[in-house]
Every structure is written in structure tokens, then in C-alpha cells.
C-alpha atoms as a PDB file:
ATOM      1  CA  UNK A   1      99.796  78.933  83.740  1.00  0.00           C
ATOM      2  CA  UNK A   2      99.434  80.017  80.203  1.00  0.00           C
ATOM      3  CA  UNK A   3     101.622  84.029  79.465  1.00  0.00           C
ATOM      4  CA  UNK A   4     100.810  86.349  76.515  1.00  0.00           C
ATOM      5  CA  UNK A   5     103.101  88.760  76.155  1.00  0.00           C
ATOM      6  CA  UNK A   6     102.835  91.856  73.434  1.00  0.00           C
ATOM      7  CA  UNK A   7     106.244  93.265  72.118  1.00  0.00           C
ATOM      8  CA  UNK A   8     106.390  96.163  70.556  1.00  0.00           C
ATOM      9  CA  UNK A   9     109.423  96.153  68.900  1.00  0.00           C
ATOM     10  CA  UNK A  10     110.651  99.688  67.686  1.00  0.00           C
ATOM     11  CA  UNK A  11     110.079 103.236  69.278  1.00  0.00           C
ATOM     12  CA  UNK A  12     107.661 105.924  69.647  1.00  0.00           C
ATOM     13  CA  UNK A  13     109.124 109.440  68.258  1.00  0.00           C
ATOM     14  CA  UNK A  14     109.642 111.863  71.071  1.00  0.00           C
ATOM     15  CA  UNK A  15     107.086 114.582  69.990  1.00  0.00           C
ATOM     16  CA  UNK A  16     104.448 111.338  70.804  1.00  0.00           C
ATOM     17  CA  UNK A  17     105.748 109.546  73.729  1.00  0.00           C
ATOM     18  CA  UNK A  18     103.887 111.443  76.314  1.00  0.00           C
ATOM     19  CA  UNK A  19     100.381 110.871  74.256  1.00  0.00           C
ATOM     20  CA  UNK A  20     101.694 107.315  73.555  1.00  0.00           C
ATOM     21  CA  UNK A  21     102.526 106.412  77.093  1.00  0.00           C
ATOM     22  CA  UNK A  22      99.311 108.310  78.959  1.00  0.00           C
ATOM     23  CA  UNK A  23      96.891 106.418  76.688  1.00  0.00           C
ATOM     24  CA  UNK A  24      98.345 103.243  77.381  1.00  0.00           C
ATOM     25  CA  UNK A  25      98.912 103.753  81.222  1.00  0.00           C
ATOM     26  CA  UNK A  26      95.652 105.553  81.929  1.00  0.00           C
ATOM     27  CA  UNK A  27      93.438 103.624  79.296  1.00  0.00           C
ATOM     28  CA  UNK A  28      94.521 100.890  77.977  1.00  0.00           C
ATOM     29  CA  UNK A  29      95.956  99.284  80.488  1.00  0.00           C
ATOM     30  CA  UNK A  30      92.915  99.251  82.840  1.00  0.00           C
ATOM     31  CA  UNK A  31      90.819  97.968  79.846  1.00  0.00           C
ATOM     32  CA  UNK A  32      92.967  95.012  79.752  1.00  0.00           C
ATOM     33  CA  UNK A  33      93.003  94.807  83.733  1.00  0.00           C
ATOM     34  CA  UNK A  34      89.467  93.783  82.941  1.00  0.00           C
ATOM     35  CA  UNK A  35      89.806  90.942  80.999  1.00  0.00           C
ATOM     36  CA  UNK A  36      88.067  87.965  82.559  1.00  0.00           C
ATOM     37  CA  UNK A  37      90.160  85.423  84.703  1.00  0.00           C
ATOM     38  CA  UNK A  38      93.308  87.153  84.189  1.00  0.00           C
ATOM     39  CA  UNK A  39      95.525  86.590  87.006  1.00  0.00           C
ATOM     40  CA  UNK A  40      98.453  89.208  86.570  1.00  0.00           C
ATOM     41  CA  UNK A  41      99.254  91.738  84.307  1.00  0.00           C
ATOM     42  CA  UNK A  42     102.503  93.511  84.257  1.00  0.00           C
ATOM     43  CA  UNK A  43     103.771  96.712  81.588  1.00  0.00           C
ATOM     44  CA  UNK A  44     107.432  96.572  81.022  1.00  0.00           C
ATOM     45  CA  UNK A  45     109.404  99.691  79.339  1.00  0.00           C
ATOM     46  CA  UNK A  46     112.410  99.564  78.008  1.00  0.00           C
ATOM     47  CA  UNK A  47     115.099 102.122  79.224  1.00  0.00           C
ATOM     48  CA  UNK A  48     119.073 102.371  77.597  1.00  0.00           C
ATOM     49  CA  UNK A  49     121.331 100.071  79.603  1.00  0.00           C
ATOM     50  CA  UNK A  50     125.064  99.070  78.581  1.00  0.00           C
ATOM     51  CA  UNK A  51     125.073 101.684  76.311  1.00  0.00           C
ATOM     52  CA  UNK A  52     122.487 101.133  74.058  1.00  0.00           C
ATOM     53  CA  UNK A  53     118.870 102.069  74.083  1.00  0.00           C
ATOM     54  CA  UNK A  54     115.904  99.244  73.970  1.00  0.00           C
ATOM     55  CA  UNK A  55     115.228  97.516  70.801  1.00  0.00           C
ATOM     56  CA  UNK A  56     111.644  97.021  72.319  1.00  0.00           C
ATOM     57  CA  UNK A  57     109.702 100.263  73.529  1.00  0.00           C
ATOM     58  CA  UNK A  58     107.435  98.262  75.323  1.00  0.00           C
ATOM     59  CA  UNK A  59     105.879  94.725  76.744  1.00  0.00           C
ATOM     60  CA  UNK A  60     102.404  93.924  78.278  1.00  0.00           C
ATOM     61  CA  UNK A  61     102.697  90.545  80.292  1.00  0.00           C
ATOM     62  CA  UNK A  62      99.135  88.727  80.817  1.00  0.00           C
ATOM     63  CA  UNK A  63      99.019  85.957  83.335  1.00  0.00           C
ATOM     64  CA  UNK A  64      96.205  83.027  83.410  1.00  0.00           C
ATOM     65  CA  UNK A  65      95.659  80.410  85.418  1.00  0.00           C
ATOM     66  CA  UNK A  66      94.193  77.972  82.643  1.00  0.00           C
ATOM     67  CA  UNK A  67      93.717  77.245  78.989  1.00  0.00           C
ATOM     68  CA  UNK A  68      90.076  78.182  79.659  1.00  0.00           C
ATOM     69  CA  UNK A  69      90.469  81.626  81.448  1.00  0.00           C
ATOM     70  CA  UNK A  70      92.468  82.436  78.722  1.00  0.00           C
ATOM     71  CA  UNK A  71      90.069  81.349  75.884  1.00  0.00           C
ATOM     72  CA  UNK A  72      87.429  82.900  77.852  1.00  0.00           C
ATOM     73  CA  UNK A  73      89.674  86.754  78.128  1.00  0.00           C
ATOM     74  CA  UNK A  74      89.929  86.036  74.361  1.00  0.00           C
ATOM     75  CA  UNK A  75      86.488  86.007  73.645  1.00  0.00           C
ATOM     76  CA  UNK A  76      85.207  88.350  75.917  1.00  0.00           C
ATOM     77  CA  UNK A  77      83.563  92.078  75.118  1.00  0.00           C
ATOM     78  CA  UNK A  78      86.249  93.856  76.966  1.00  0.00           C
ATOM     79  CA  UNK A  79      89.070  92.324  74.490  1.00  0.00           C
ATOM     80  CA  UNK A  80      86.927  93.429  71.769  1.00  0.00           C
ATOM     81  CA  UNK A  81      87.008  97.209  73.397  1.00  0.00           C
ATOM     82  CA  UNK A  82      90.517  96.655  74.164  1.00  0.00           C
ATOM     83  CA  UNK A  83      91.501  95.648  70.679  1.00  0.00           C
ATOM     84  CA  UNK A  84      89.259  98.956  69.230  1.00  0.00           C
ATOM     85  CA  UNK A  85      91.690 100.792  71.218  1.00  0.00           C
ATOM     86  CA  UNK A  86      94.953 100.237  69.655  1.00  0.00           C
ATOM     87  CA  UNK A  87      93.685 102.547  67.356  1.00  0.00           C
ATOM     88  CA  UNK A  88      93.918 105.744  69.238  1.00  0.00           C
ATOM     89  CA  UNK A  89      98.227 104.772  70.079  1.00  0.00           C
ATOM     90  CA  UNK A  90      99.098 102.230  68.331  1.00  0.00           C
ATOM     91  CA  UNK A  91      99.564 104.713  64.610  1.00  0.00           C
ATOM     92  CA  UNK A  92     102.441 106.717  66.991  1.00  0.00           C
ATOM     93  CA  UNK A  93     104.668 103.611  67.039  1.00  0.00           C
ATOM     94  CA  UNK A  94     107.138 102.755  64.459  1.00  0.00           C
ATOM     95  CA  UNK A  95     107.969  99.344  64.437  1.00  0.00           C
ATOM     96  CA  UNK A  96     106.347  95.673  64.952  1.00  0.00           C
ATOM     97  CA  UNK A  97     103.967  94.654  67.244  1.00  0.00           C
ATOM     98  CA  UNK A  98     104.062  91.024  68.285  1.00  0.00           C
ATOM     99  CA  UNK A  99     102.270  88.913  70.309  1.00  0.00           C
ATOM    100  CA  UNK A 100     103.067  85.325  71.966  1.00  0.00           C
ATOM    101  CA  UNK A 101     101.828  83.105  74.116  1.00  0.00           C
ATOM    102  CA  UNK A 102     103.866  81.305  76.598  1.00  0.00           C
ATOM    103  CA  UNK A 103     103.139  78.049  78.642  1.00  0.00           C
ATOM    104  CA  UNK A 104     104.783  79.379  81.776  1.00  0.00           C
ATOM    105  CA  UNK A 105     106.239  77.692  85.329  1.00  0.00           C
ATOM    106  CA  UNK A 106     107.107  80.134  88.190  1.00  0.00           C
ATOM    107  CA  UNK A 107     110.844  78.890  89.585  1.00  0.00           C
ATOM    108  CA  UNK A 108     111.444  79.198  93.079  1.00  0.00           C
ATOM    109  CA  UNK A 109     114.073  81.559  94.095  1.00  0.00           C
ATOM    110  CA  UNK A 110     115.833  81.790  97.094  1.00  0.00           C
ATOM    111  CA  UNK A 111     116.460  85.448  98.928  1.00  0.00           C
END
């Protein structure tokens, strides 16, 4: 199973994080949600914890199957619409956007 994950490394000022956070919740993400042969896709936010607040604001977590279905998501129309997107949120962040791309193996855990 192949991962890409998206960091965004900073923070959204508070007058934008509403904007910020509808946009990608109620558009962006279900543009991505379309991307062909993706298997999961999870949207992490940071909150404060140990008395410090997140270095990263945010994580998208895209899940394929195979080399292919990823290549394939890559290519496709719907990337190209989602990637036209990050322009109407992405100016409200300050900070760096990152992505990587992760061979990954599920571990078993036991309950």
C-alpha cells in the first residue's frame, strides 16, 4: 500500500480559520474523495496537547492499494480540479506545505 500524506506545517490566523477549515471540509476534501482507486482518506488537525499548540495545522492521509492506482489518482482530471483548488485556501495559511509519499504496512494490533 503506497500513503501520501500533505503537511501543512504552520497555522491559519484566527480571523481565517473558519473560511480555511469549511473550504477544505466541505470542498476540498470531497474533491479528493474522488480521486480514482483511492482506498482511504483521512484529515488530521492538530489541537495543543502537553502544553504546546501543533506545529502542523493540518494533514490529509491518502491510501492506495498499488503503485498503479496511485499513478492513475495522479493523473486523473479530478487531481487537476483538486490541485486548482488550493487556490481558494491555501493563500490563508502561513507556513509550508509538504507532501510525501509513504510505502506503508498496516501492523496488527491486539485489543
Amino acid at each position: 500500500m503506497l500513503t501520501l500524506c500533505a503537511y501543512y506545517e504552520g497555522d491559519v490566523p484566527e480571523p481565517d480559520r473558519d473560511r480555511f477549515d469549511s473550504h477544505v471540509e466541505k470542498i476540498h476534501l470531497p474533491l479528493v474523495a474522488r480521486y480514482p482507486g483511492l482506498k482511504s482518506l483521512r484529515y488530521h488537525k492538530g489541537i495543543a496537547w502537553n502544553g504546546a499548540g501543533p506545529d502542523h495545522y493540518l494533514c490529509f492521509e491518502l491510501c492506495f492499494e498499488t503503485r498503479a492506482d496511485f499513478d492513475r489518482a495522479m493523473a486523473s482530471d479530478i487531481r487537476n480540479q483538486a490541485r486548482a483548488d488550493l487556490e481558494n485556501f491555501v493563500p490563508l495559511f502561513k507556513g509550508t506545505m509538504r507532501h510525501v509519499l509513504y510505502e506503508t504496512q498496516d501492523i496488527a494490533v491486539k485489543p
